[in-house]
C-alpha atoms as a PDB file:
ATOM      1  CA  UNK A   1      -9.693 -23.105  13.987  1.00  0.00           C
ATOM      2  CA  UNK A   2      -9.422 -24.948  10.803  1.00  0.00           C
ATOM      3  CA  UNK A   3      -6.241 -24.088   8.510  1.00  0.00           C
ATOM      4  CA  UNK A   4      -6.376 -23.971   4.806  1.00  0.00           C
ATOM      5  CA  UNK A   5      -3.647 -24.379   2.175  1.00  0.00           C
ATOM      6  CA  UNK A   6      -3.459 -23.359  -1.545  1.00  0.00           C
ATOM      7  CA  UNK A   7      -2.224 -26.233  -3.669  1.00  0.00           C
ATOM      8  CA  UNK A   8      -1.966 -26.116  -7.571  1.00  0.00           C
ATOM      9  CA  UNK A   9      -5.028 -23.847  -7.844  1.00  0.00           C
ATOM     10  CA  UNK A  10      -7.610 -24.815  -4.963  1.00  0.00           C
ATOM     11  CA  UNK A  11      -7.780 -23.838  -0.946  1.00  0.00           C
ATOM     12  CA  UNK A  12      -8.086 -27.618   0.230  1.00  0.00           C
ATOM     13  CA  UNK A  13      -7.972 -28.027   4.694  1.00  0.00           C
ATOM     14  CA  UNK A  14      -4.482 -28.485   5.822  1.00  0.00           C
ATOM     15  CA  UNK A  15      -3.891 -31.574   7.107  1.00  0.00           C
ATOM     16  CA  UNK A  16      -5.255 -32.479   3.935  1.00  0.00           C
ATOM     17  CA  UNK A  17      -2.830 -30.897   1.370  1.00  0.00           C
ATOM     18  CA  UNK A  18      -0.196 -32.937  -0.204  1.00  0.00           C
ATOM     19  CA  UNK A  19       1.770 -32.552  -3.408  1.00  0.00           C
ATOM     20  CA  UNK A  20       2.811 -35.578  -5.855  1.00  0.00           C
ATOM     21  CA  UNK A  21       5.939 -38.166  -4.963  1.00  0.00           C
ATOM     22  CA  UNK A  22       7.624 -37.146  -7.968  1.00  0.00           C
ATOM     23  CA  UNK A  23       7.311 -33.593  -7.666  1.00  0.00           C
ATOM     24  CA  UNK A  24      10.853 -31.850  -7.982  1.00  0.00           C
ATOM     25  CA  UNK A  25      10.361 -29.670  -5.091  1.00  0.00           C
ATOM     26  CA  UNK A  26      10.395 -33.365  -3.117  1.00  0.00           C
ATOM     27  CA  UNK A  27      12.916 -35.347  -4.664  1.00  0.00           C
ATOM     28  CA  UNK A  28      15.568 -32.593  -6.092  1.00  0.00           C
ATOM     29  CA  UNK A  29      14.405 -29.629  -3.809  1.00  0.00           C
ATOM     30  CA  UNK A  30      14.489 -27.986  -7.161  1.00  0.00           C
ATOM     31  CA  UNK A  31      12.331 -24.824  -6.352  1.00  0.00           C
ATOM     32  CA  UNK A  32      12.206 -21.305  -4.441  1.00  0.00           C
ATOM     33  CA  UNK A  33       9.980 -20.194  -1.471  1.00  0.00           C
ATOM     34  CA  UNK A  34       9.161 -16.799  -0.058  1.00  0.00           C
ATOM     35  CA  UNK A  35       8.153 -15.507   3.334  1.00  0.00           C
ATOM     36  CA  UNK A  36       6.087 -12.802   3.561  1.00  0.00           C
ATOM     37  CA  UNK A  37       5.151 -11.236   7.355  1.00  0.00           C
ATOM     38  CA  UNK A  38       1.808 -10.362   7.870  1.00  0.00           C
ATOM     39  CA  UNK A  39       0.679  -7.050   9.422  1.00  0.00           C
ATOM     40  CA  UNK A  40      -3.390  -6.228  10.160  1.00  0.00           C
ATOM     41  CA  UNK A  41      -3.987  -8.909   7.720  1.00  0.00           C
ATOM     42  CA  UNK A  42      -1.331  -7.471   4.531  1.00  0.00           C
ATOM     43  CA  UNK A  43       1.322  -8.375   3.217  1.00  0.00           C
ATOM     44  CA  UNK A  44       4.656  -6.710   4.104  1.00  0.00           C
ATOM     45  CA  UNK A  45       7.460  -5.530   2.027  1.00  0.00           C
ATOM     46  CA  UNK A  46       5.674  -6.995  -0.844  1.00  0.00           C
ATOM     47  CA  UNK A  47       7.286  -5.804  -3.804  1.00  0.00           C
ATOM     48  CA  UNK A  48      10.645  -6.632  -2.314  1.00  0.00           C
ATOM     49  CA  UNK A  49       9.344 -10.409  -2.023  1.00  0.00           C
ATOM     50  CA  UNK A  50       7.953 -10.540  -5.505  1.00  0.00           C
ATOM     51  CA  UNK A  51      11.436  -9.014  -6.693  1.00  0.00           C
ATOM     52  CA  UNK A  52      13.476 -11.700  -5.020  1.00  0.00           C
ATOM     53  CA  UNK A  53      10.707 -14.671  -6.146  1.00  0.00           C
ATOM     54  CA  UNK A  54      11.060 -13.653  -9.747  1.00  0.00           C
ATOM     55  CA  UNK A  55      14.188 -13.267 -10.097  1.00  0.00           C
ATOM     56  CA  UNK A  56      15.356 -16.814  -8.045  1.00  0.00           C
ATOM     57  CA  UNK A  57      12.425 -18.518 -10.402  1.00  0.00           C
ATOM     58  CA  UNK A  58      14.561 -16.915 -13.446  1.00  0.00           C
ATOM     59  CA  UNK A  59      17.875 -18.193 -11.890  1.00  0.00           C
ATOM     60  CA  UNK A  60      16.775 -21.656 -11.598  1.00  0.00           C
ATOM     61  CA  UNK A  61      14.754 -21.130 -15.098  1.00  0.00           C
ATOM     62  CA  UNK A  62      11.535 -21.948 -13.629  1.00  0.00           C
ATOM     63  CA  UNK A  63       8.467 -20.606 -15.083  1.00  0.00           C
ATOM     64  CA  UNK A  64       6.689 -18.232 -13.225  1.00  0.00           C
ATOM     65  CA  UNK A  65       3.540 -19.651 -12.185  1.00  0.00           C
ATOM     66  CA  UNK A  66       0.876 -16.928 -13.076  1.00  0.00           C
ATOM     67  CA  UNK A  67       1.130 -13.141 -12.879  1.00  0.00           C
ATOM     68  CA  UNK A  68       2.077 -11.086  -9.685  1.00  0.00           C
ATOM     69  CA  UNK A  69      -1.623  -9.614  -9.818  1.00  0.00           C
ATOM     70  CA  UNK A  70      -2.882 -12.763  -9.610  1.00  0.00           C
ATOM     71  CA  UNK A  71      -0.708 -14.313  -7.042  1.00  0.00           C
ATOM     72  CA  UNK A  72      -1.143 -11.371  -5.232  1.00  0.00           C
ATOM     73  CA  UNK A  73      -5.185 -12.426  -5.107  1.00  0.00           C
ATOM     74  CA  UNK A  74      -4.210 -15.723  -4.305  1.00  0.00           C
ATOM     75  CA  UNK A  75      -1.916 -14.945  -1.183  1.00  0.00           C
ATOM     76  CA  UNK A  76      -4.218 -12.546   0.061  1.00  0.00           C
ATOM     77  CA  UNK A  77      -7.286 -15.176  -0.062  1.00  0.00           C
ATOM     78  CA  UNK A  78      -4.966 -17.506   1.888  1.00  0.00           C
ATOM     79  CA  UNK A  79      -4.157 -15.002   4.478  1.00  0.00           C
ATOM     80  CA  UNK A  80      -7.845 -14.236   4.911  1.00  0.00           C
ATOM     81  CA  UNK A  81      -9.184 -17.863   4.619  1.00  0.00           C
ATOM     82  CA  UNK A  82      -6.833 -18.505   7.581  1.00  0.00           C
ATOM     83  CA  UNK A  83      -8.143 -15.427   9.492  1.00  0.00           C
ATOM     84  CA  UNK A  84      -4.401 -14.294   9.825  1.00  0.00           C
ATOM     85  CA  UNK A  85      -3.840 -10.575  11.007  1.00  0.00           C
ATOM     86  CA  UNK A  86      -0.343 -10.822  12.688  1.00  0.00           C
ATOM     87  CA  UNK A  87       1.648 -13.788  11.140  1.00  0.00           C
ATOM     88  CA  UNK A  88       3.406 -15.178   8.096  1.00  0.00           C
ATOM     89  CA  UNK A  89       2.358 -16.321   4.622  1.00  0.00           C
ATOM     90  CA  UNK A  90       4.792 -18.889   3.299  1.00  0.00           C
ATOM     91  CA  UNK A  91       4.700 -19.248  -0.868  1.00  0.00           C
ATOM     92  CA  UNK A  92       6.729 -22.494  -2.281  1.00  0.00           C
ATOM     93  CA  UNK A  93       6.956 -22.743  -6.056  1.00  0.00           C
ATOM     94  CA  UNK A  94       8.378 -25.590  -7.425  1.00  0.00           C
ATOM     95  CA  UNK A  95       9.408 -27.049 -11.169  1.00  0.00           C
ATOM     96  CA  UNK A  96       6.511 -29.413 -11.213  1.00  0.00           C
ATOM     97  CA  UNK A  97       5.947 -33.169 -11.030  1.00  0.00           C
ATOM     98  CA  UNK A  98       7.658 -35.000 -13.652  1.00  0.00           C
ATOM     99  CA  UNK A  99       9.320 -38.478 -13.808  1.00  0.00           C
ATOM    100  CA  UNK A 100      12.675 -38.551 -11.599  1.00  0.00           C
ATOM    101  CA  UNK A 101      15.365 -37.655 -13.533  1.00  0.00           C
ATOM    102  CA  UNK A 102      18.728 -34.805 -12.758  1.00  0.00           C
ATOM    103  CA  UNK A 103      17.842 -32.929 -15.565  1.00  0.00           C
ATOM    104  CA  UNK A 104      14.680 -30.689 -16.291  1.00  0.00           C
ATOM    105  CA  UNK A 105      11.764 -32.627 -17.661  1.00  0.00           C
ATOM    106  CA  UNK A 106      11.462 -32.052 -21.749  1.00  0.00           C
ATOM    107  CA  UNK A 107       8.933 -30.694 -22.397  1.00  0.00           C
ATOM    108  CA  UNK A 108       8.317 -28.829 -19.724  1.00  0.00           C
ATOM    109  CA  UNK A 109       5.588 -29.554 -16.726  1.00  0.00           C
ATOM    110  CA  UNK A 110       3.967 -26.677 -15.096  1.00  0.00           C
ATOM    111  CA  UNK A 111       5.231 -25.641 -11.763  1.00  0.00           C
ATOM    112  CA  UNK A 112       3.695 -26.602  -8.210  1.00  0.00           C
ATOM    113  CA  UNK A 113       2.627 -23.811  -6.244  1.00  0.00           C
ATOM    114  CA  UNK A 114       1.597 -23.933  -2.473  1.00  0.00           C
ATOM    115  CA  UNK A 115       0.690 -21.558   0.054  1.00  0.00           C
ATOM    116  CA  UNK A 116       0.208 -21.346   3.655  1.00  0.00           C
ATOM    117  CA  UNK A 117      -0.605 -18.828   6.512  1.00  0.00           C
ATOM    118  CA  UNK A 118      -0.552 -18.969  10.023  1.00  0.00           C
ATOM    119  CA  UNK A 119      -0.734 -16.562  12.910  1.00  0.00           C
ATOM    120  CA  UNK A 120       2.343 -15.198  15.228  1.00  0.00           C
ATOM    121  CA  UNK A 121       1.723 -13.990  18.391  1.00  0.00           C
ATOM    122  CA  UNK A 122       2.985 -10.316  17.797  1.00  0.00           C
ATOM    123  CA  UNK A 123       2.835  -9.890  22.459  1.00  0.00           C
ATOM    124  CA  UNK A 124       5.302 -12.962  22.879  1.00  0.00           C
ATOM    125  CA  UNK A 125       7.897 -12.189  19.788  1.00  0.00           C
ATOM    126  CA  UNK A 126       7.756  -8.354  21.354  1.00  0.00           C
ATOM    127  CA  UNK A 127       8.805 -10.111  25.096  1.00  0.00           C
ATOM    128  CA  UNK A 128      11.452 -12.302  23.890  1.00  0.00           C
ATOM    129  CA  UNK A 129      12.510  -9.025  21.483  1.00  0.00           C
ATOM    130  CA  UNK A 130      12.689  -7.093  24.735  1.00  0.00           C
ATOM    131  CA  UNK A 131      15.357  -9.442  26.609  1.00  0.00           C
ATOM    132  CA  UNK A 132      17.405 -10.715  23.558  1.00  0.00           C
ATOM    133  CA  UNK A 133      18.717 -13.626  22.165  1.00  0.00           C
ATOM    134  CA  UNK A 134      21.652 -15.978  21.794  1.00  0.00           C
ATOM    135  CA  UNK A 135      23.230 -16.835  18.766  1.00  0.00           C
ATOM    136  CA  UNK A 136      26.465 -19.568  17.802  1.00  0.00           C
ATOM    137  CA  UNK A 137      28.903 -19.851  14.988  1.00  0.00           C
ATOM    138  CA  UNK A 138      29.009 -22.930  12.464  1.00  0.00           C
ATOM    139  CA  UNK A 139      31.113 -22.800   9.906  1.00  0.00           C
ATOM    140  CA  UNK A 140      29.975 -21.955   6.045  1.00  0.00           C
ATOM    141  CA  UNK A 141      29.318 -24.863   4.305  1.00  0.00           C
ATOM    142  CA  UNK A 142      26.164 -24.130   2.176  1.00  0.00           C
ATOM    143  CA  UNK A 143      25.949 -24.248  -1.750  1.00  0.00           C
ATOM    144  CA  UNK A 144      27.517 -21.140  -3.610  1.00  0.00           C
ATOM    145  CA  UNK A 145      24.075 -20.046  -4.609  1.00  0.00           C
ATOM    146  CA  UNK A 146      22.876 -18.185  -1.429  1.00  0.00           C
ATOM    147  CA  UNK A 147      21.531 -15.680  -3.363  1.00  0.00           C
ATOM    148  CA  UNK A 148      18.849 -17.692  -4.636  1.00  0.00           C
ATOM    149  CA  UNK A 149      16.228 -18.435  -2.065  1.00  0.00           C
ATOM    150  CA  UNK A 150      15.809 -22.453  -2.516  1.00  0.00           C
ATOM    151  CA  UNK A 151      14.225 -24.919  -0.960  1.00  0.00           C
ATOM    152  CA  UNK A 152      17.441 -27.024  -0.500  1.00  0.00           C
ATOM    153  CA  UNK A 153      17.898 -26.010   3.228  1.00  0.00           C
ATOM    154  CA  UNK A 154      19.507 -28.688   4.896  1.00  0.00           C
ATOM    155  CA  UNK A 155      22.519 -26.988   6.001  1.00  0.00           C
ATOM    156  CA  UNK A 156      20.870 -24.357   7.219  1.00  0.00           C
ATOM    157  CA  UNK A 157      18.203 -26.653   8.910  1.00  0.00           C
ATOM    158  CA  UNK A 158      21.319 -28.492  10.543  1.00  0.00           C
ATOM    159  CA  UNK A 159      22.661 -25.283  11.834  1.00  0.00           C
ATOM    160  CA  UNK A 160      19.043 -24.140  13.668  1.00  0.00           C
ATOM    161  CA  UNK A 161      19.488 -27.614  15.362  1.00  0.00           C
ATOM    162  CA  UNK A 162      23.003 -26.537  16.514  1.00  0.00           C
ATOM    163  CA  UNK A 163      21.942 -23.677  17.828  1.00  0.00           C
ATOM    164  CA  UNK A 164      18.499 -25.214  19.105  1.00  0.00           C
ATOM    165  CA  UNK A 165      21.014 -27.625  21.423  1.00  0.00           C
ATOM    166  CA  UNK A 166      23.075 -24.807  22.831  1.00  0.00           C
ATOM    167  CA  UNK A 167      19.801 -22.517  23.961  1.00  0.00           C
ATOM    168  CA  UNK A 168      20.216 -20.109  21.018  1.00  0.00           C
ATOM    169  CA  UNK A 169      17.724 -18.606  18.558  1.00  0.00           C
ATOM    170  CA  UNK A 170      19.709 -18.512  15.023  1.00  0.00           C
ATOM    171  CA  UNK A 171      23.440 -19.825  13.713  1.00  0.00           C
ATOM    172  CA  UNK A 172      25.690 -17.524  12.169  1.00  0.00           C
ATOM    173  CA  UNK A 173      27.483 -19.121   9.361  1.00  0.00           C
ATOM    174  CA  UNK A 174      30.860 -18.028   9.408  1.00  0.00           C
ATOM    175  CA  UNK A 175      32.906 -18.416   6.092  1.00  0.00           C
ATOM    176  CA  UNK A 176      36.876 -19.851   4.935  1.00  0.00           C
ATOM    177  CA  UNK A 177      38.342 -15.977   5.855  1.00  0.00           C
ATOM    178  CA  UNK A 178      36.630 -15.986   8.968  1.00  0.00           C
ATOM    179  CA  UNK A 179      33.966 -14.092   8.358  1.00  0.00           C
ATOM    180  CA  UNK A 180      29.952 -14.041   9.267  1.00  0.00           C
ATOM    181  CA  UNK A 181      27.976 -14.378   6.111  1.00  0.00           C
ATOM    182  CA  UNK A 182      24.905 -14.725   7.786  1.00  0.00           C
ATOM    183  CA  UNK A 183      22.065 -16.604   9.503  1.00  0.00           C
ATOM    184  CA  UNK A 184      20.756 -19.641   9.356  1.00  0.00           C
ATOM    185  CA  UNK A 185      17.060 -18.007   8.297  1.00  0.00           C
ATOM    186  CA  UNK A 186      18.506 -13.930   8.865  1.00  0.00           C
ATOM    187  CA  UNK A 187      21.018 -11.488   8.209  1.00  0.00           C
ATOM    188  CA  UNK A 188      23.547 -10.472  10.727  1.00  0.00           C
ATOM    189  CA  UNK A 189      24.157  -7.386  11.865  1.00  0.00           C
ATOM    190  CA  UNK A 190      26.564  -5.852  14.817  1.00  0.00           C
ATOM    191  CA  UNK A 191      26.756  -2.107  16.276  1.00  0.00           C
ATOM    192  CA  UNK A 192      30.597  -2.231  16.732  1.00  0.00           C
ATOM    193  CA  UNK A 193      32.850  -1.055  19.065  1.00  0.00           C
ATOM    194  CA  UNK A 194      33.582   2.412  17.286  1.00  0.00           C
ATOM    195  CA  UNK A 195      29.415   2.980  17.377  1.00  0.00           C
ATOM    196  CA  UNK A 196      29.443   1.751  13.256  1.00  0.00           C
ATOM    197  CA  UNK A 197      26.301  -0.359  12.161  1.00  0.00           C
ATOM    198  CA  UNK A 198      27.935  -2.926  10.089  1.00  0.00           C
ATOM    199  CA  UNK A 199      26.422  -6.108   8.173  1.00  0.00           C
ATOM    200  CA  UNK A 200      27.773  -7.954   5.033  1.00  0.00           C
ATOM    201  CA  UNK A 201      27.094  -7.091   1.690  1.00  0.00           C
ATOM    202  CA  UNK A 202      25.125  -9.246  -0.882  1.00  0.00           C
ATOM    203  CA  UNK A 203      27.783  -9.730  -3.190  1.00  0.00           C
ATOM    204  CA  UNK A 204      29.222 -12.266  -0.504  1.00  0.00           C
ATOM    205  CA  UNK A 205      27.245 -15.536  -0.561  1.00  0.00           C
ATOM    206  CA  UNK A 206      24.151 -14.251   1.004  1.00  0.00           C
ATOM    207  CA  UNK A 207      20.547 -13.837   0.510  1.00  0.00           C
ATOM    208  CA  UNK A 208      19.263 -10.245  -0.396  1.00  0.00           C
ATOM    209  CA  UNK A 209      17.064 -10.256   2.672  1.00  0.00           C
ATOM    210  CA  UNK A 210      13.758  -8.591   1.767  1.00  0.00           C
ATOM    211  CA  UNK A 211      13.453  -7.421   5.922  1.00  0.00           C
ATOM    212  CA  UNK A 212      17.394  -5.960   5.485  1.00  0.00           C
ATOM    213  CA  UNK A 213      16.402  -3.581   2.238  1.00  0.00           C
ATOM    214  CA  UNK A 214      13.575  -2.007   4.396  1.00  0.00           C
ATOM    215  CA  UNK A 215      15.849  -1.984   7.126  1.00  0.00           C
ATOM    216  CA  UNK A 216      18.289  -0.193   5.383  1.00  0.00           C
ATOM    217  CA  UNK A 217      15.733   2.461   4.220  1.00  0.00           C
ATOM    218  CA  UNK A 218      15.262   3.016   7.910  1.00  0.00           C
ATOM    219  CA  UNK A 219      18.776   2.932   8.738  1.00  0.00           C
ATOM    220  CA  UNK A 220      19.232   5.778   6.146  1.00  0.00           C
ATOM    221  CA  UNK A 221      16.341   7.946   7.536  1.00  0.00           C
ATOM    222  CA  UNK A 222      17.475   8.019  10.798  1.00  0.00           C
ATOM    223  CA  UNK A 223      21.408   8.475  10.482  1.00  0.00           C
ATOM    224  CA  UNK A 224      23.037   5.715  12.378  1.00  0.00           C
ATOM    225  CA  UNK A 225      26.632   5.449  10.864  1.00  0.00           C
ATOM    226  CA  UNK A 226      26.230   2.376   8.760  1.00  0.00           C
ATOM    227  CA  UNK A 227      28.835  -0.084   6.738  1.00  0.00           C
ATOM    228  CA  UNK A 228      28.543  -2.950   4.827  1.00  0.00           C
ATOM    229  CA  UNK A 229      31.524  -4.523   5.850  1.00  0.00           C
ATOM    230  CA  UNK A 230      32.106  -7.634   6.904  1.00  0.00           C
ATOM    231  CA  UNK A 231      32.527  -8.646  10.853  1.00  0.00           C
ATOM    232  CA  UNK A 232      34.563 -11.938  12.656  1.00  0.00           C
ATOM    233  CA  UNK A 233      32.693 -13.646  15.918  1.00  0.00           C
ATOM    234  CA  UNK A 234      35.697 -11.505  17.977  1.00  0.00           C
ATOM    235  CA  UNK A 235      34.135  -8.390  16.637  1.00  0.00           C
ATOM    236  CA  UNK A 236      30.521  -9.418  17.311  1.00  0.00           C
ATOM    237  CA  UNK A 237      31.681 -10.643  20.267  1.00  0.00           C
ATOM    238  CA  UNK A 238      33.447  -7.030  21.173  1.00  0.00           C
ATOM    239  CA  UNK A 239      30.695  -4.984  20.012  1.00  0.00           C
ATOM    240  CA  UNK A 240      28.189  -3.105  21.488  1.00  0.00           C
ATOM    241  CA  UNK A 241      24.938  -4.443  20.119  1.00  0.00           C
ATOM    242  CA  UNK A 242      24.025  -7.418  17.398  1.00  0.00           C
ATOM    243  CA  UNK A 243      20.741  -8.558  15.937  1.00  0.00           C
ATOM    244  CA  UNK A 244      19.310 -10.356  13.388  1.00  0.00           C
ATOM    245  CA  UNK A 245      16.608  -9.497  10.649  1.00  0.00           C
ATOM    246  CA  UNK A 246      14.198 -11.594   8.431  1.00  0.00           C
ATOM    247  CA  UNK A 247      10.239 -11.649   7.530  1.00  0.00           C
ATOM    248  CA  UNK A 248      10.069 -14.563  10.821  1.00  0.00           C
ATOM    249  CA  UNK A 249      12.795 -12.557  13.432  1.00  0.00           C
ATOM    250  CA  UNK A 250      11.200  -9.110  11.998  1.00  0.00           C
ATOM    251  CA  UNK A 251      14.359  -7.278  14.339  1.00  0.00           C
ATOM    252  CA  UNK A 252      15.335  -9.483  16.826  1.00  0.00           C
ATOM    253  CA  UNK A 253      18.307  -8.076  19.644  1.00  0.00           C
ATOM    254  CA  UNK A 254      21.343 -10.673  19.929  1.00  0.00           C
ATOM    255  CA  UNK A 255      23.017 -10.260  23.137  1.00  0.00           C
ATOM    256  CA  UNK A 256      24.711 -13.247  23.305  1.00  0.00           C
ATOM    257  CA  UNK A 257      27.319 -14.598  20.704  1.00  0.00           C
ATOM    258  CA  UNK A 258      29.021 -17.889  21.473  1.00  0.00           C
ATOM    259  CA  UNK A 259      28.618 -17.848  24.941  1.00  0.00           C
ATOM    260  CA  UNK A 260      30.222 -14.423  25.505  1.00  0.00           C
ATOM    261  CA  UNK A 261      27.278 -11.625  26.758  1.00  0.00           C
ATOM    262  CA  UNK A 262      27.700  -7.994  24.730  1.00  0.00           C
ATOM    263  CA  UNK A 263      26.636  -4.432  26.186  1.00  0.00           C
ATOM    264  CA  UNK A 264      25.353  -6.517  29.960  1.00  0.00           C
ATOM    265  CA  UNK A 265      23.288  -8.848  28.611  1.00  0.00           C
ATOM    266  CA  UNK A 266      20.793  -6.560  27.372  1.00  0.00           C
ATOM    267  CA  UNK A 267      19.290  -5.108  24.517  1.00  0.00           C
ATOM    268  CA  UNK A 268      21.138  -2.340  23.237  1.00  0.00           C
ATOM    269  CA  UNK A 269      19.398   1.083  22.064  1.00  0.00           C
ATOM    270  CA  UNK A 270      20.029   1.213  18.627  1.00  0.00           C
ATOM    271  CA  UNK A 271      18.266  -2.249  17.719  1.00  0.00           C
ATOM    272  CA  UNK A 272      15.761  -1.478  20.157  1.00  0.00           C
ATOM    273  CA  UNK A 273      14.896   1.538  18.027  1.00  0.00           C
ATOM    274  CA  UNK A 274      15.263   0.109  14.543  1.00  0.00           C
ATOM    275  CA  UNK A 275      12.824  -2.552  15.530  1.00  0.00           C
ATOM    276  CA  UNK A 276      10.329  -0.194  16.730  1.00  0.00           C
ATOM    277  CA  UNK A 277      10.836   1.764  13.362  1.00  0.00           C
ATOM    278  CA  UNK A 278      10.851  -1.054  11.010  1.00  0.00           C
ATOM    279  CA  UNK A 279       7.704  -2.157  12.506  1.00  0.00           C
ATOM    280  CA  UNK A 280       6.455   1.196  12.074  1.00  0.00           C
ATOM    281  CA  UNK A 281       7.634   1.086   8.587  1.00  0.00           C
ATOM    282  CA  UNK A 282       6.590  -2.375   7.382  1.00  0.00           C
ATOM    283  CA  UNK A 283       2.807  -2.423   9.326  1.00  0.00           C
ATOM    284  CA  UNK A 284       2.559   0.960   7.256  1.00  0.00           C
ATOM    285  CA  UNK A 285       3.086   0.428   3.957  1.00  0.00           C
ATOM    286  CA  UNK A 286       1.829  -3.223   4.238  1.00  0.00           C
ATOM    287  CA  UNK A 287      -0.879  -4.388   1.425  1.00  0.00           C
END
C-alpha cells in the first residue's frame, strides 16, 4: 500500500517527501513533534496532545502553524489517506527554513509542518504486552528542558541503542541523586514493595506524558494506592511490578530491570489491568 505524508500544506507519496537543507528542524533540531495513537481510525487523547504541542511551540516561541480545528482536519486526512485504523500519527513542526544562523531568522519564516501515519499491529504489541519487557539504566544526561517535547533526541536515541544491545525495550534515565526520571520515549512507573503505584512527578526534568495524564485518570477511578514519588533501580528492582507508558508503548509490563527479573518474570496484575483499562479508556473517547 502506498504511504502518504503531509508536508507544508499538500499530501505528496512518502518516499517522496522531503523538507529544505536549511530548514531549522534539520540543522538546529529547533522544533517540537507529537505522537498521537490511533484507535478505529481517531485520534487518542487528543486534547492532551494539542495541550502539550501548544504550549512546547510557545516555549520555544514558535508560531503555531494554523488553528487546532484545522490541524485537526489535516491529521485526520493523513490518518485516513494512509488507511490507518490501529497505529500512530506522528506531527513535526518546525521554525521554518531560513539561512543557517544560531539565532531565530528576523523577520520571521513560517514554520514547517509534516505529518505521517502508519499502522501498528494492535495482535503483536498485545503478545509482547502479555509476557513483558526488559528495561536498563543510563545515566541522565539530556538537556534541562525535558518538558518541552523537541526534536533534539539524540540522547535519548543513544539510550534506545543501549538498551537495543542488551535485549531490552526502553532505557530508564536515571538522574545525579540516583533517581529514574524516565524513559527514553516513556514514563516509568513501579508497583513497589509496600503495594504503592509510584512514578515521578513532572516538576523533575520530565515530559508531561500525554498516555500518563489518562493513565492517571484511570489510576484514580479504580483506587490503586498511587504516589508521585520518585524510585532508585534498587527499588524497581525490589518491587513487585514496573511498566512503562507513552502514545507508542500504550502500557507496556517491565519485568525485567537491569538484568534482575521482578514478581517471576511475569506480568504483574495491576499493569495488566491498567492496560486493559487505558485501552478501554483511550479507544473510547478517541476522535
Amino acid at each position: 500500500m502506498s504511504r502518504f505524508a503531509y508536508v507544508n500544506g499538500r499530501f505528496v507519496r512518502h518516499g517522496e517527501a522531503a523538507v529544505h537543507i536549511e530548514d531549522r528542524g534539520y540543522q538546529l533540531a529547533d522544533g517540537v513533534y507529537e505522537v498521537w495513537a490511533v484507535f478505529d481510525g481517531k485520534l487518542a487523547d487528543a486534547a492532551g496532545h494539542f495541550a502539550r504541542l501548544w504550549r512546547s511551540l510557545d516555549e520555544l516561541r514558535i508560531a503555531h502553524p494554523m488553528s487546532e480545528a484545522a490541524l485537526t482536519l489535516v491529521l485526520r486526512e493523513a490518518v485516513r489517506r494512509n488507511k490507518v485504523k490501529e497505529g500512530l500519527c506522528y506531527l513535526q513542526v518546525t521554525r521554518g527554513v531560513a539561512k543557517r544562523d544560531h539565532a531565530f531568522p528576523n523577520p520571521a519564516v513560517l514554520p514547517s509542518v509534516v505529518i505521517t501515519a502508519k499502522s501498528v499491529d494492535r495482535a503483536a504489541a498485545d503478545a509482547k504486552a502479555a509476557v513483558g519487557a526488559s528495561v536498563i539504566s543510563v545515566p541522565e544526561n539530556r538537556w534541562g528542558r525535558c518538558d518541552i517535547k523537541s526534536i533534539g533526541l539524540l540522547p535519548n536515541a543513544l539510550a534506545k541503542q543501549a538498551a537495543r544491545e542488551r535485549g531490552a525495550i526502553e532505557a530508564w534515565f536515571v538522574d545525579d541523586m540516583g533517581l529514574v526520571t524516565e524513559g527514553a520515549s516513556s514514563n516509568a512507573w513501579i508497583v513497589d514493595s509496600d503495594g504503592v503505584l509510584r512514578t515521578r512527578d513532572t516538576n523533575a526534568n520530565i515530559l508531561r506524558g500525554v498516555t500518563r495524564s489518562t493513565l492517571l485518570e484511570v489510576i484514580r477511578e479504580t483506587g490503586v494506592p498511587f504516589s508521585e514519588k520518585p524510585f532508585t533501580i534498587a527499588e524497581a528492582q525490589a518491587a513487585k511490578e514496573a511498566f512503562i507508558s507513552g502514545a507508542g508503548s500504550l502500557l507496556t509490563p517491565i519485568v525485567q530491570v537491569d538484568g534482575v527479573k521482578l514478581g517471576g518474570g511475569k506480568p504483574g496484575e495491576v499493569a495488566t489491568r491498567l492496560r486493559r483499562l487505558y485501552i478501554e479508556r483511550a479507544r473510547q473517547k478517541a476522535v
